[in-house]
PDB file of N, CA and C in Angstrom:
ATOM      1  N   UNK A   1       0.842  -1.179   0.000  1.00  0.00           N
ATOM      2  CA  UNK A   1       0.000   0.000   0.000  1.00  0.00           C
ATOM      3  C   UNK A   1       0.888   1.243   0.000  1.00  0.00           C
ATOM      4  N   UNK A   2       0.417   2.522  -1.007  1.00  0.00           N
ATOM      5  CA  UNK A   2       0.979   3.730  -0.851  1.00  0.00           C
ATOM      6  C   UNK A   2       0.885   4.393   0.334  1.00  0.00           C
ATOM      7  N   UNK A   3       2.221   4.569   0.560  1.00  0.00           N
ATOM      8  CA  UNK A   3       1.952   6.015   1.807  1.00  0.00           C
ATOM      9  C   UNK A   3       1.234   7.359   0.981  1.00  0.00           C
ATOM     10  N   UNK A   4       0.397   8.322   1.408  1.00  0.00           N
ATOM     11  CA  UNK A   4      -0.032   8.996   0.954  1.00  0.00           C
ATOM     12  C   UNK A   4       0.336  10.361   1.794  1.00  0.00           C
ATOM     13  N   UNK A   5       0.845  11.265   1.631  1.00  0.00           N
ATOM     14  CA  UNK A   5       1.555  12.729   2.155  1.00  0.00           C
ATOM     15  C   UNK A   5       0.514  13.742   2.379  1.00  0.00           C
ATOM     16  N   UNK A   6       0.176  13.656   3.835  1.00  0.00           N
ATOM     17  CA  UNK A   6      -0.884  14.867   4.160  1.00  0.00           C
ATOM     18  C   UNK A   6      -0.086  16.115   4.208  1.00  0.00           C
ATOM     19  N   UNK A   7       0.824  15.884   4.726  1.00  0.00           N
ATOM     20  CA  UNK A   7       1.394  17.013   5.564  1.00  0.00           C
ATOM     21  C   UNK A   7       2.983  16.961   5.607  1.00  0.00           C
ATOM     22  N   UNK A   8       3.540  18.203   4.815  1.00  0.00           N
ATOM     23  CA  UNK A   8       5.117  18.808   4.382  1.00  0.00           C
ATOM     24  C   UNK A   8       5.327  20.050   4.710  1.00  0.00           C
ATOM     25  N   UNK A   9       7.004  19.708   5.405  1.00  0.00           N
ATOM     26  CA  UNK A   9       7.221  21.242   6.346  1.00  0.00           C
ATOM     27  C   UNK A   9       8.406  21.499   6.333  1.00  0.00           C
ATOM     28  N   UNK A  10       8.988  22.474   5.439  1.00  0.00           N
ATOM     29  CA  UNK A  10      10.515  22.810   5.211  1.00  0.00           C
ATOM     30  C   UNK A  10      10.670  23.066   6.568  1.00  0.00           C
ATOM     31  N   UNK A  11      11.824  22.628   7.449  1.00  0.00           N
ATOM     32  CA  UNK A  11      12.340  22.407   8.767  1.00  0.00           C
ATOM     33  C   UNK A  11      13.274  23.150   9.161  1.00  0.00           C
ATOM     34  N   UNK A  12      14.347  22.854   8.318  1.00  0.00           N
ATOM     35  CA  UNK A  12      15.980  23.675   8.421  1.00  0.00           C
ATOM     36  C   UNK A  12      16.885  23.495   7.140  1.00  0.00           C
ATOM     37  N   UNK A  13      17.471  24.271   7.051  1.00  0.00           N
ATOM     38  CA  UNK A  13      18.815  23.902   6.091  1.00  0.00           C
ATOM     39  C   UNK A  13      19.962  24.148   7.142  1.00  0.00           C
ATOM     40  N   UNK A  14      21.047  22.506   6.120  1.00  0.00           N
ATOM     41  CA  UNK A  14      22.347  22.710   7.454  1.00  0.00           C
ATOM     42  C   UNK A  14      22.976  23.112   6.577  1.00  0.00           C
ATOM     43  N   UNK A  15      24.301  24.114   7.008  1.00  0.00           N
ATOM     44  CA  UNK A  15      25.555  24.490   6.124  1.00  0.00           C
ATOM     45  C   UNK A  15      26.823  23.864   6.498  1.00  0.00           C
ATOM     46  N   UNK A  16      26.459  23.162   8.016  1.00  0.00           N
ATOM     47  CA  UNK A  16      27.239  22.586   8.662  1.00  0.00           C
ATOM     48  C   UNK A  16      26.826  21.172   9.066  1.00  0.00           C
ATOM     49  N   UNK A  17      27.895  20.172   9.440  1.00  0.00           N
ATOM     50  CA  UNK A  17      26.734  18.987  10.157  1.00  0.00           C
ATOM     51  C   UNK A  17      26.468  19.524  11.523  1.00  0.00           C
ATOM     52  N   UNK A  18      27.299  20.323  11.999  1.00  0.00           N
ATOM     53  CA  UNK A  18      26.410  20.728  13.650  1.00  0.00           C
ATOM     54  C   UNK A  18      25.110  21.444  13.019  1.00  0.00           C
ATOM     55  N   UNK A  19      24.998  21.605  12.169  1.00  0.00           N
ATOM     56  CA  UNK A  19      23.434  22.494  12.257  1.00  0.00           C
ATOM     57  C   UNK A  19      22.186  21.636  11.741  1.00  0.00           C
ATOM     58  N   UNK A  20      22.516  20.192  11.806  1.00  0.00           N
ATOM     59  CA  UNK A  20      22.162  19.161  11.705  1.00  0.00           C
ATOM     60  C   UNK A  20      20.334  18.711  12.317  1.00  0.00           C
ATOM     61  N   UNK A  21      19.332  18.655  12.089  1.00  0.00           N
ATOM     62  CA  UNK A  21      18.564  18.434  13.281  1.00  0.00           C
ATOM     63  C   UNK A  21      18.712  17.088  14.202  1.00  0.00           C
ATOM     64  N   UNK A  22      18.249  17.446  14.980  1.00  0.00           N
ATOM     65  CA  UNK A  22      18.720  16.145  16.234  1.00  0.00           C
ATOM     66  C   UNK A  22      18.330  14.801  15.599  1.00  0.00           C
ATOM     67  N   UNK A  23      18.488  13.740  15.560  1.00  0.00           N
ATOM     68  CA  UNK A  23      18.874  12.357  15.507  1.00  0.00           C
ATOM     69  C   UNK A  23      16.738  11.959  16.117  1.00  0.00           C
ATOM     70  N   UNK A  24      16.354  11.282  15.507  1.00  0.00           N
ATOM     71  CA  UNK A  24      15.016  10.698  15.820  1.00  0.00           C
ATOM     72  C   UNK A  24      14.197   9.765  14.615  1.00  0.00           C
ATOM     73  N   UNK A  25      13.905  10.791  13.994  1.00  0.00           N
ATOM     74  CA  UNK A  25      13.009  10.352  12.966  1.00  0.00           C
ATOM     75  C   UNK A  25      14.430   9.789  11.831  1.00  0.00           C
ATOM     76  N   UNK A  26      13.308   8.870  10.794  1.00  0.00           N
ATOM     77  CA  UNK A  26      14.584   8.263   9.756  1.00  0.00           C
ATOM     78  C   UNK A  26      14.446   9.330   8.405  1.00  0.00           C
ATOM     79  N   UNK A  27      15.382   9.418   8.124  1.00  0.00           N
ATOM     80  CA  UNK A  27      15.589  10.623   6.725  1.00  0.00           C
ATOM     81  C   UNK A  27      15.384  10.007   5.506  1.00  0.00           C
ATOM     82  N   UNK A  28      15.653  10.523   4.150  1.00  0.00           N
ATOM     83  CA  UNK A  28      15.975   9.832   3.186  1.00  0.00           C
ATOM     84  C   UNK A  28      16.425  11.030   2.277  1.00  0.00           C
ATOM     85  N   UNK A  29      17.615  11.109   1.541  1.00  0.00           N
ATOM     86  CA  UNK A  29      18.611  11.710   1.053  1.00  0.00           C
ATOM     87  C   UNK A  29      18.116  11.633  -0.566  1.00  0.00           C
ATOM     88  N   UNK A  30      17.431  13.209  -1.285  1.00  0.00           N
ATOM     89  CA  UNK A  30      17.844  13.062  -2.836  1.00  0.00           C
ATOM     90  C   UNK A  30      19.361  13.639  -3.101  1.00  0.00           C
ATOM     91  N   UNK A  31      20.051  12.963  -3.950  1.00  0.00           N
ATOM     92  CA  UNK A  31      21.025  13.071  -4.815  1.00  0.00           C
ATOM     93  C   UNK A  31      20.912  13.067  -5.931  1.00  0.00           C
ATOM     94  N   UNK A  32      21.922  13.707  -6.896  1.00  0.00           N
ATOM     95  CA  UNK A  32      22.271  13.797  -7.753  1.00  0.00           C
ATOM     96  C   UNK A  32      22.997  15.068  -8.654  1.00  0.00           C
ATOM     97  N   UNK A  33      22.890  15.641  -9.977  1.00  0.00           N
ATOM     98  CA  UNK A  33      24.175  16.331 -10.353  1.00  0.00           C
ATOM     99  C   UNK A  33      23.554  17.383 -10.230  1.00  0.00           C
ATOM    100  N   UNK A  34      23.458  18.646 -10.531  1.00  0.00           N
ATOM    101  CA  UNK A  34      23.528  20.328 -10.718  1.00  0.00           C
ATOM    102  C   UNK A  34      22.223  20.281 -11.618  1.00  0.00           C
ATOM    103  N   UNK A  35      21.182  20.594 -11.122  1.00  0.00           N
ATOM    104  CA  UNK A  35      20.009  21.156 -12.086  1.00  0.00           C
ATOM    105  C   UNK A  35      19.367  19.707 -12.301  1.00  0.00           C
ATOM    106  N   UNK A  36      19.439  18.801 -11.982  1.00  0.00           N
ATOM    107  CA  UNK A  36      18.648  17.226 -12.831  1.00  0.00           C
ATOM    108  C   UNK A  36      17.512  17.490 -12.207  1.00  0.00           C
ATOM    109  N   UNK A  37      17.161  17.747 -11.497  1.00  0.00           N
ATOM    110  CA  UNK A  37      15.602  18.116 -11.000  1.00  0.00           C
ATOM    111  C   UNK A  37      15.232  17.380  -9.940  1.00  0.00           C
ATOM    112  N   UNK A  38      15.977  17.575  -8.703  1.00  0.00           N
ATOM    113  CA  UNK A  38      16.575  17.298  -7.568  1.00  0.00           C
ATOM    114  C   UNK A  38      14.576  17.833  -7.021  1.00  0.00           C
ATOM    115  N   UNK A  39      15.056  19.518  -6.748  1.00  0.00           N
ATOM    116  CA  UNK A  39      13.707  20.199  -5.587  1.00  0.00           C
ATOM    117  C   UNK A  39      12.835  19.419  -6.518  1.00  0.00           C
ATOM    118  N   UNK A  40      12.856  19.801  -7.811  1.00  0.00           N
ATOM    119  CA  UNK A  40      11.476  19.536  -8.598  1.00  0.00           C
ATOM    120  C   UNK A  40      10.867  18.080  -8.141  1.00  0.00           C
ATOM    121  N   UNK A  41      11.607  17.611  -8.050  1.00  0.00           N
ATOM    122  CA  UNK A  41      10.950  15.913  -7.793  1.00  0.00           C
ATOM    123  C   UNK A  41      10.675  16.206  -6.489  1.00  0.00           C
ATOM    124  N   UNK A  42      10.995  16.639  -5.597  1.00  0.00           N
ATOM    125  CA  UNK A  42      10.597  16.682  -4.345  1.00  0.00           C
ATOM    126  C   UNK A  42       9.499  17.805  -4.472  1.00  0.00           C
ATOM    127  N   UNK A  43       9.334  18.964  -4.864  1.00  0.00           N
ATOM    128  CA  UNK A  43       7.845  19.560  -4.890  1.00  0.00           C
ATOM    129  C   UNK A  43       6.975  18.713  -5.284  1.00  0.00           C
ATOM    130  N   UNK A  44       6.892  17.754  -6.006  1.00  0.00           N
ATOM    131  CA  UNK A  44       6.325  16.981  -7.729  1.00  0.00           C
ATOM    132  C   UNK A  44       5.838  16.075  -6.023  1.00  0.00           C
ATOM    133  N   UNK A  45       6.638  15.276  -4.917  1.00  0.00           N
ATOM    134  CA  UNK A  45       5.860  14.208  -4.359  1.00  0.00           C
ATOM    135  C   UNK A  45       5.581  14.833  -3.377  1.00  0.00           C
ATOM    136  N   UNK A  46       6.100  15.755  -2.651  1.00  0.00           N
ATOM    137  CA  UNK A  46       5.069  16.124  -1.701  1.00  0.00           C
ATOM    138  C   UNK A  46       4.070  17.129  -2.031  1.00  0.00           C
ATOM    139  N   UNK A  47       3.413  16.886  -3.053  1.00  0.00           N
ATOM    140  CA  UNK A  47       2.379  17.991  -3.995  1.00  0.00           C
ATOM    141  C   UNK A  47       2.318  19.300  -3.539  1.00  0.00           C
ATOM    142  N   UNK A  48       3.000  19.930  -3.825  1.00  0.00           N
ATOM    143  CA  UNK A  48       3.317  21.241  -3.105  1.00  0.00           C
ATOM    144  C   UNK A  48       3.926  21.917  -4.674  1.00  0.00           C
ATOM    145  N   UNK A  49       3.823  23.035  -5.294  1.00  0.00           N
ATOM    146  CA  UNK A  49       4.112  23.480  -6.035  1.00  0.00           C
ATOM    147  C   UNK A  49       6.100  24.039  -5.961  1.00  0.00           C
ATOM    148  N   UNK A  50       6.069  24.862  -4.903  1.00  0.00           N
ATOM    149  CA  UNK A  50       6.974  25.708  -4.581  1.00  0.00           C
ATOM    150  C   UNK A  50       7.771  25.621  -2.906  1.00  0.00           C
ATOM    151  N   UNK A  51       6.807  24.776  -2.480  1.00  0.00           N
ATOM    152  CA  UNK A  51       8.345  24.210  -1.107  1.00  0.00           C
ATOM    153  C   UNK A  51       9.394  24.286  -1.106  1.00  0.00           C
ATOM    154  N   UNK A  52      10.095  23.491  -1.994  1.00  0.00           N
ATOM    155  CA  UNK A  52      10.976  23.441  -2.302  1.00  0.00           C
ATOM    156  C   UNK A  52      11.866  24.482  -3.299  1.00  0.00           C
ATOM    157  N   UNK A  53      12.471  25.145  -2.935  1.00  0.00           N
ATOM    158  CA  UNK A  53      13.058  26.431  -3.537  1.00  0.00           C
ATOM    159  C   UNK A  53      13.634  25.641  -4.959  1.00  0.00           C
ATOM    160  N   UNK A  54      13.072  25.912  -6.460  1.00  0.00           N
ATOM    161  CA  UNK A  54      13.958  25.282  -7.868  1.00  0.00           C
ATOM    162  C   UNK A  54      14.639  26.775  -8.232  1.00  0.00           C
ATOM    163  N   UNK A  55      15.612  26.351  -8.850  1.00  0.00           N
ATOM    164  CA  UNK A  55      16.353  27.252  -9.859  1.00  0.00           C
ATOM    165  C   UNK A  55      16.795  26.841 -11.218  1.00  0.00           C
ATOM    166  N   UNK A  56      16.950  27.464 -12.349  1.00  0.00           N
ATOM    167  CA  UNK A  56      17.464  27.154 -12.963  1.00  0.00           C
ATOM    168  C   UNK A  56      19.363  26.968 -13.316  1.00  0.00           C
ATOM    169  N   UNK A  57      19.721  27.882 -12.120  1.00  0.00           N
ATOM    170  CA  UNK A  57      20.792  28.131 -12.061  1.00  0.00           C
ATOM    171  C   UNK A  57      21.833  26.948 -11.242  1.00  0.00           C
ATOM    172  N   UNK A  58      22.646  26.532 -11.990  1.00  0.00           N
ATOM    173  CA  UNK A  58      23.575  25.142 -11.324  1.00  0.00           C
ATOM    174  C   UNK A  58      24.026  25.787 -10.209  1.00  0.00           C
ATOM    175  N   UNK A  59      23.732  24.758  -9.202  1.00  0.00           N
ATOM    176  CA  UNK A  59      24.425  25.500  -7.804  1.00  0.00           C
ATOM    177  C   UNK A  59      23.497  26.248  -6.824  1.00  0.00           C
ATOM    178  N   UNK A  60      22.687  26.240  -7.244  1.00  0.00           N
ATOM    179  CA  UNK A  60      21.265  26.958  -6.309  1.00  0.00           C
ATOM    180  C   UNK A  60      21.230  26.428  -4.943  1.00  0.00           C
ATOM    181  N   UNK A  61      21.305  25.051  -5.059  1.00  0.00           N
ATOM    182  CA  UNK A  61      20.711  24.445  -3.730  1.00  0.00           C
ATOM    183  C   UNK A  61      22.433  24.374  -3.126  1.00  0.00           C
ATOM    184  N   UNK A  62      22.731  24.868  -1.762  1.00  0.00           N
ATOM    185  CA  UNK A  62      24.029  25.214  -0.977  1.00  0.00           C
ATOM    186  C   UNK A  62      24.089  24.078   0.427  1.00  0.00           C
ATOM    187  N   UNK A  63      22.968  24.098   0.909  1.00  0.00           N
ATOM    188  CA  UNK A  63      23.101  23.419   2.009  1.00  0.00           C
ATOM    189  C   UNK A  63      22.258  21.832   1.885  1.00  0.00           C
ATOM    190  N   UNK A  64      22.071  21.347   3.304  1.00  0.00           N
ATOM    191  CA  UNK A  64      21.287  20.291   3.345  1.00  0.00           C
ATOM    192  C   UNK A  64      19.761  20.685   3.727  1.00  0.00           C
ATOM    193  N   UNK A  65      18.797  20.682   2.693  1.00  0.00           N
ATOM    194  CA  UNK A  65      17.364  21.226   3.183  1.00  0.00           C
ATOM    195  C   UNK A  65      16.602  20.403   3.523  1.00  0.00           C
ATOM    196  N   UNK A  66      16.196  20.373   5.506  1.00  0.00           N
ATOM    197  CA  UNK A  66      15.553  19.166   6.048  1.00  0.00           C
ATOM    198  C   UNK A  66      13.896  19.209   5.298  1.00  0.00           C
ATOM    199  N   UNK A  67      12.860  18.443   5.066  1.00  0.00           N
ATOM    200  CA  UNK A  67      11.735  18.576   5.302  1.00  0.00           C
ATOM    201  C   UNK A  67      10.823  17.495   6.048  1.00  0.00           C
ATOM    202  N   UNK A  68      10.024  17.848   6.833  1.00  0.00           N
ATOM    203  CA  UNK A  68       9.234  16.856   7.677  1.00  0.00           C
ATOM    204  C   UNK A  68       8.243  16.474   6.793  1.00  0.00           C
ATOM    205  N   UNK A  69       7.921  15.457   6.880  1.00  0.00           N
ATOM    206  CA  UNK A  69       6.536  14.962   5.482  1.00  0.00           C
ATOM    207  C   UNK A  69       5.691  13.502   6.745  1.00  0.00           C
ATOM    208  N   UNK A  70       4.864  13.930   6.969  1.00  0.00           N
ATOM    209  CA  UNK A  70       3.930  13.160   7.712  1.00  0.00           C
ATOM    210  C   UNK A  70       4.314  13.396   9.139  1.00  0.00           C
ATOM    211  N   UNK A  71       4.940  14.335   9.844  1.00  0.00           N
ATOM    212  CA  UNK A  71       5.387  13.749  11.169  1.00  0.00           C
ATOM    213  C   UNK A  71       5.941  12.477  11.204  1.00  0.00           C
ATOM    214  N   UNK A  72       6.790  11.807  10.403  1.00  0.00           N
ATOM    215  CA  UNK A  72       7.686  10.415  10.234  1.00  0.00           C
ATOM    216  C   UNK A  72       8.898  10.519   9.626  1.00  0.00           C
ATOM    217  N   UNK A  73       8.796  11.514   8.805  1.00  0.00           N
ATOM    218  CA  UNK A  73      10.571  11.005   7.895  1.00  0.00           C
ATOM    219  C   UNK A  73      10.381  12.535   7.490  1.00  0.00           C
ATOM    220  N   UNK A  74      11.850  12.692   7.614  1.00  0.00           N
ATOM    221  CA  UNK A  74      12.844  13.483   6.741  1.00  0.00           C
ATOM    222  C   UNK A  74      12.826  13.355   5.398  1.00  0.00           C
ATOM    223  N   UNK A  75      13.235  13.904   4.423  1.00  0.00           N
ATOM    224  CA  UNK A  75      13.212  14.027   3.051  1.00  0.00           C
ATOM    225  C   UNK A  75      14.389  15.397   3.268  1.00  0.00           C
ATOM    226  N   UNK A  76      15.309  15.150   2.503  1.00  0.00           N
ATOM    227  CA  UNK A  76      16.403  15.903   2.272  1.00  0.00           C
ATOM    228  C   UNK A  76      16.926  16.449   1.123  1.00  0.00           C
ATOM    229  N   UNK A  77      16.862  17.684   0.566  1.00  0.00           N
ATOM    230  CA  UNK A  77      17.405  17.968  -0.731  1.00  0.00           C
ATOM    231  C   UNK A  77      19.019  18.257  -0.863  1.00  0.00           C
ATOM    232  N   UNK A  78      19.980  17.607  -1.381  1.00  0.00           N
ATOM    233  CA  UNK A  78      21.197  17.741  -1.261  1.00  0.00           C
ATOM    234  C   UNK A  78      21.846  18.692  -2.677  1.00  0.00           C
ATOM    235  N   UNK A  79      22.788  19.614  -1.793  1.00  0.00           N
ATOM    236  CA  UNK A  79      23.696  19.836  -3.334  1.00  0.00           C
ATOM    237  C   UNK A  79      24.050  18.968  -4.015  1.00  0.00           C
ATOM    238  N   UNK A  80      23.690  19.691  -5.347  1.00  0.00           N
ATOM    239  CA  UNK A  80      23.737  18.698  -6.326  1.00  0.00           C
ATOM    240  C   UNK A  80      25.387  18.542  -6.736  1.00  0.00           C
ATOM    241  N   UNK A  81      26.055  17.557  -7.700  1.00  0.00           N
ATOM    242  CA  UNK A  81      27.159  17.541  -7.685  1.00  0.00           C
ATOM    243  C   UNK A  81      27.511  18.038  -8.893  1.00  0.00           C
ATOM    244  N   UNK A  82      29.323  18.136  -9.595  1.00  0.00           N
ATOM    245  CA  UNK A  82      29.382  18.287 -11.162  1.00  0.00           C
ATOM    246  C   UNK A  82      29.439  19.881 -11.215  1.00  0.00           C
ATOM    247  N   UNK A  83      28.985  20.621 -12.451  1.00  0.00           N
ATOM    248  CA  UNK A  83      28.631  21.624 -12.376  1.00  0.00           C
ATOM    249  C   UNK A  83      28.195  22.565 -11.439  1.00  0.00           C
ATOM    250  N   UNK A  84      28.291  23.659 -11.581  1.00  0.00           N
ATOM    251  CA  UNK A  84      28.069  24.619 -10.432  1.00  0.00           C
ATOM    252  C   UNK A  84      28.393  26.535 -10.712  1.00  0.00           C
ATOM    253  N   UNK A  85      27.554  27.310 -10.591  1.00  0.00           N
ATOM    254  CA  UNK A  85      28.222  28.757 -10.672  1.00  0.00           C
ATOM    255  C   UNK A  85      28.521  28.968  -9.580  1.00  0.00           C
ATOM    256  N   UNK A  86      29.674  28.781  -9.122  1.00  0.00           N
ATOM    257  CA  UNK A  86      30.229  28.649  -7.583  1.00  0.00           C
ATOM    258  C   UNK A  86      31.870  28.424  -7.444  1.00  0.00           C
ATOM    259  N   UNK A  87      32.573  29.114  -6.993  1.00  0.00           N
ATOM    260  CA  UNK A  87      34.025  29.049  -7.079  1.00  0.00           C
ATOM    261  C   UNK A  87      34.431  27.313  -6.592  1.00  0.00           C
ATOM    262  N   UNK A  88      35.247  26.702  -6.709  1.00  0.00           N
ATOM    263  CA  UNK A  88      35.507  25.813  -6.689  1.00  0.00           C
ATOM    264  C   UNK A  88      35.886  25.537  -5.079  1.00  0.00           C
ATOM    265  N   UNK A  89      36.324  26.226  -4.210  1.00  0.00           N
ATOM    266  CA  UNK A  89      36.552  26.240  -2.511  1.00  0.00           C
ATOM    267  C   UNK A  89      35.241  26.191  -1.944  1.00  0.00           C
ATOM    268  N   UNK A  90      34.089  26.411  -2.764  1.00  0.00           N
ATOM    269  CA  UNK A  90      32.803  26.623  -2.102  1.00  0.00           C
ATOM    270  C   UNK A  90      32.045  25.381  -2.667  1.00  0.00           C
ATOM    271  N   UNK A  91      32.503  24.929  -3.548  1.00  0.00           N
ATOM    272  CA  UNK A  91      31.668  23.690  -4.134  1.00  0.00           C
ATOM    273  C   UNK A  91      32.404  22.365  -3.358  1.00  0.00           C
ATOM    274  N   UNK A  92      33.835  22.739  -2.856  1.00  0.00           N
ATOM    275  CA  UNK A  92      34.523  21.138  -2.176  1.00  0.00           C
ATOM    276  C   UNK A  92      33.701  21.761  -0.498  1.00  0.00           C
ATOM    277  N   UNK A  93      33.508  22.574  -0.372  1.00  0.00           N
ATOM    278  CA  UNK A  93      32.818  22.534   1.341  1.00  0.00           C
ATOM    279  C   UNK A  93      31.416  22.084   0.733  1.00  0.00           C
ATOM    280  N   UNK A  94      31.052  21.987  -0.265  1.00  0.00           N
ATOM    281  CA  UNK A  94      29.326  20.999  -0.499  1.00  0.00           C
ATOM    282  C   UNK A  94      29.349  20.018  -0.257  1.00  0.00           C
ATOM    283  N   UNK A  95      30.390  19.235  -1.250  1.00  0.00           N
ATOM    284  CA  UNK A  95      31.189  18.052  -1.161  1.00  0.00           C
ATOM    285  C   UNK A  95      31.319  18.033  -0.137  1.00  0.00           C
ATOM    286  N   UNK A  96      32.182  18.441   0.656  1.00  0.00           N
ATOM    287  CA  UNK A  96      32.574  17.308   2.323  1.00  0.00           C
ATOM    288  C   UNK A  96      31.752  17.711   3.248  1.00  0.00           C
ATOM    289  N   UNK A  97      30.354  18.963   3.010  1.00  0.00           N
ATOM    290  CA  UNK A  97      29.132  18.788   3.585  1.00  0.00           C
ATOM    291  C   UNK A  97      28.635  17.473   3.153  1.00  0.00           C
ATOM    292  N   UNK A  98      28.254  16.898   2.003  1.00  0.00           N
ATOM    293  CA  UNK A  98      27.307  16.031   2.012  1.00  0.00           C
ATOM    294  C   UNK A  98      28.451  14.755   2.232  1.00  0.00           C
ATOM    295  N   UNK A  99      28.980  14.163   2.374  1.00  0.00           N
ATOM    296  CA  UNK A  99      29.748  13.263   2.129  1.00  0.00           C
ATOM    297  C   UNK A  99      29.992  13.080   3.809  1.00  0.00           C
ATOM    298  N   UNK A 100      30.104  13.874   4.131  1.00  0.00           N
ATOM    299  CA  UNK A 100      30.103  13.815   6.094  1.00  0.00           C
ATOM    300  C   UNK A 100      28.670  13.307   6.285  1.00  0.00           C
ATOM    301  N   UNK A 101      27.373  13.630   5.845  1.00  0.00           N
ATOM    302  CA  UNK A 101      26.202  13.677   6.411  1.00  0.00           C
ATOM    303  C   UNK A 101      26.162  11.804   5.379  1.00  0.00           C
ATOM    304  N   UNK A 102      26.211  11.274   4.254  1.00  0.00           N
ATOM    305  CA  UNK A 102      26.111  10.541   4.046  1.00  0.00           C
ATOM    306  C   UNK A 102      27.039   9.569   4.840  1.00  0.00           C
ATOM    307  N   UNK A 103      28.090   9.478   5.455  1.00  0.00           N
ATOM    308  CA  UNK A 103      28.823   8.385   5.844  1.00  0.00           C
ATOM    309  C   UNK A 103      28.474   8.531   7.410  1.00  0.00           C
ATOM    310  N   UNK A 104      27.998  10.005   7.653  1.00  0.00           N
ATOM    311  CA  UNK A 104      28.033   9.839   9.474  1.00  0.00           C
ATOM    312  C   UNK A 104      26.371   9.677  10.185  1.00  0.00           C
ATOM    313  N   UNK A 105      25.695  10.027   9.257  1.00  0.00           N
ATOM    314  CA  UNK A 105      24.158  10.269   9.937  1.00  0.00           C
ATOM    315  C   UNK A 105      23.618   9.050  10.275  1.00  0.00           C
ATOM    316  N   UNK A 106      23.348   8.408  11.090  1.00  0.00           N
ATOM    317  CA  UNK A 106      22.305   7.296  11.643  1.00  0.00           C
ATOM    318  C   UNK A 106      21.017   7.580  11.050  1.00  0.00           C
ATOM    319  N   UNK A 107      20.466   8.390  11.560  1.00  0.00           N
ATOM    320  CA  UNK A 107      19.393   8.489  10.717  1.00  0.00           C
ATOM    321  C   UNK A 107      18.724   8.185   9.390  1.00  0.00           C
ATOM    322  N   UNK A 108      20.066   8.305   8.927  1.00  0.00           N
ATOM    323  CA  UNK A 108      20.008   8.128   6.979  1.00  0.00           C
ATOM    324  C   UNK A 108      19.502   7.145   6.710  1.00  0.00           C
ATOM    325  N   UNK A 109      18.397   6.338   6.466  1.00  0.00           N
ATOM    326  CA  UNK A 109      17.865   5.450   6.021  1.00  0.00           C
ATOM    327  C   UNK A 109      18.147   4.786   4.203  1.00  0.00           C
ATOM    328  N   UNK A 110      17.984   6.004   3.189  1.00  0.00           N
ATOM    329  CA  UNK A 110      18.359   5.901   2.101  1.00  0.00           C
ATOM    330  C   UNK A 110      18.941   7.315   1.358  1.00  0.00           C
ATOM    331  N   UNK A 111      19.034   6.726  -0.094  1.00  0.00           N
ATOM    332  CA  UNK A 111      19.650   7.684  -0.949  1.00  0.00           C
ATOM    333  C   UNK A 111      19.044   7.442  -2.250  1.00  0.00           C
ATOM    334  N   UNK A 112      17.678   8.449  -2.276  1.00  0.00           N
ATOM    335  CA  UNK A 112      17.432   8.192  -3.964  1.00  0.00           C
ATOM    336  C   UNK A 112      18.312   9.550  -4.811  1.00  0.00           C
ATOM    337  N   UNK A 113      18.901   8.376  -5.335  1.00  0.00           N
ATOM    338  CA  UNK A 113      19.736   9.398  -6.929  1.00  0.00           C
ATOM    339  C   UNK A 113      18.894   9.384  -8.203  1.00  0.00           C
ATOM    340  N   UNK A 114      19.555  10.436  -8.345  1.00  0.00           N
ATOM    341  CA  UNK A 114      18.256  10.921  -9.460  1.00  0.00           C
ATOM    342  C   UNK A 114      19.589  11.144 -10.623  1.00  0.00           C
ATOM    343  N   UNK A 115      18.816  10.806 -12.184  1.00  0.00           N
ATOM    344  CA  UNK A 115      20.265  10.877 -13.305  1.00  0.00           C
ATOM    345  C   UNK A 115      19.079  11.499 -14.270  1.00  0.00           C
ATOM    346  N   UNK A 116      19.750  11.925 -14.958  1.00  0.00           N
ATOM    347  CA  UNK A 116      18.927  12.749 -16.552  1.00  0.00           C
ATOM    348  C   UNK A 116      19.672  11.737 -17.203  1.00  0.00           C
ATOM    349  N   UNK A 117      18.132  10.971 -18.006  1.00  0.00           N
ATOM    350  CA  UNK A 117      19.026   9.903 -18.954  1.00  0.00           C
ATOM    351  C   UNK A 117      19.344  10.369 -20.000  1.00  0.00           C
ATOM    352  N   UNK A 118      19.804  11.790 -20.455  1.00  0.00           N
ATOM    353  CA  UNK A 118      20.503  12.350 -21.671  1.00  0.00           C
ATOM    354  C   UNK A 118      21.636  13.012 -20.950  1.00  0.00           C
ATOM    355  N   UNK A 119      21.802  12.671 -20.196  1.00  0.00           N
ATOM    356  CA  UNK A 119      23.339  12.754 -19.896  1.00  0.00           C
ATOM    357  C   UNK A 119      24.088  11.554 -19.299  1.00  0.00           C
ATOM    358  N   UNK A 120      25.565  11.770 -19.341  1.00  0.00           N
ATOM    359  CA  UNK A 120      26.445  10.539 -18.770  1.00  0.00           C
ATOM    360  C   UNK A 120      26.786  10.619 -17.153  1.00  0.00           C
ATOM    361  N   UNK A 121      25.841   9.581 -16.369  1.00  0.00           N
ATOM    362  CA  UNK A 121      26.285   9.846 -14.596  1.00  0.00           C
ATOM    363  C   UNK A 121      27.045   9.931 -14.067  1.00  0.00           C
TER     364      UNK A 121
END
């Protein structure tokens, strides 16, 4: 049976893992490259038009953006990887933002990656 999503609530964005929210509920991590349509898929399931901040611009999304979806799980929008309008010292602190939160978080339950199948992953 489908879970069905009453209720979605942008929470926090971390820039850091201390700015992390506390450890409870289980998360689940989107990934993938610069612009593939990372927020969009996440507005698109928690039917919400604009929750989720989209840009067209590579590099938009900076931090880790928590959202609560049912009072049960996390849903996480991650910088995307690859491309970026972003100096290169600011795109490796994305990198070893998300790469800390993927290898250290308990919470982390999964990781849906997302690929544009007209490009190479």
């Amino acid at each position: 049976m489908a879970a069905k999503i009453i209720k979605a609530a942008f929470i926090t964005s971390a820039y850091k893992l201390s700015q992390l929210p506390p450890p409870g509920l289980p998360e689940v991590a989107f990934a993938g490259r610069s612009n593939v349509g990372k927020s969009s898929l996440l507005n698109r399931l928690l039917g919400r038009h604009n929750l989720v901040k989209v840009s067209s611009r590579p590099g938009f999304t900076q931090s880790l953006n928590f959202f609560l979806v049912n009072d049960s799980v996390y849903f996480v929008d991650l910088p995307g990887y690859g491309f970026a309008k972003a100096p290169k010292h600011v795109q490796q602190k994305w990198h070893r933002l998300v790469e800390g939160y993927i290898e250290a978080r308990k919470p982390l339950k999964g990781v849906v990656c997302i690929f544009d199948m007209r490009r190479v992953p």
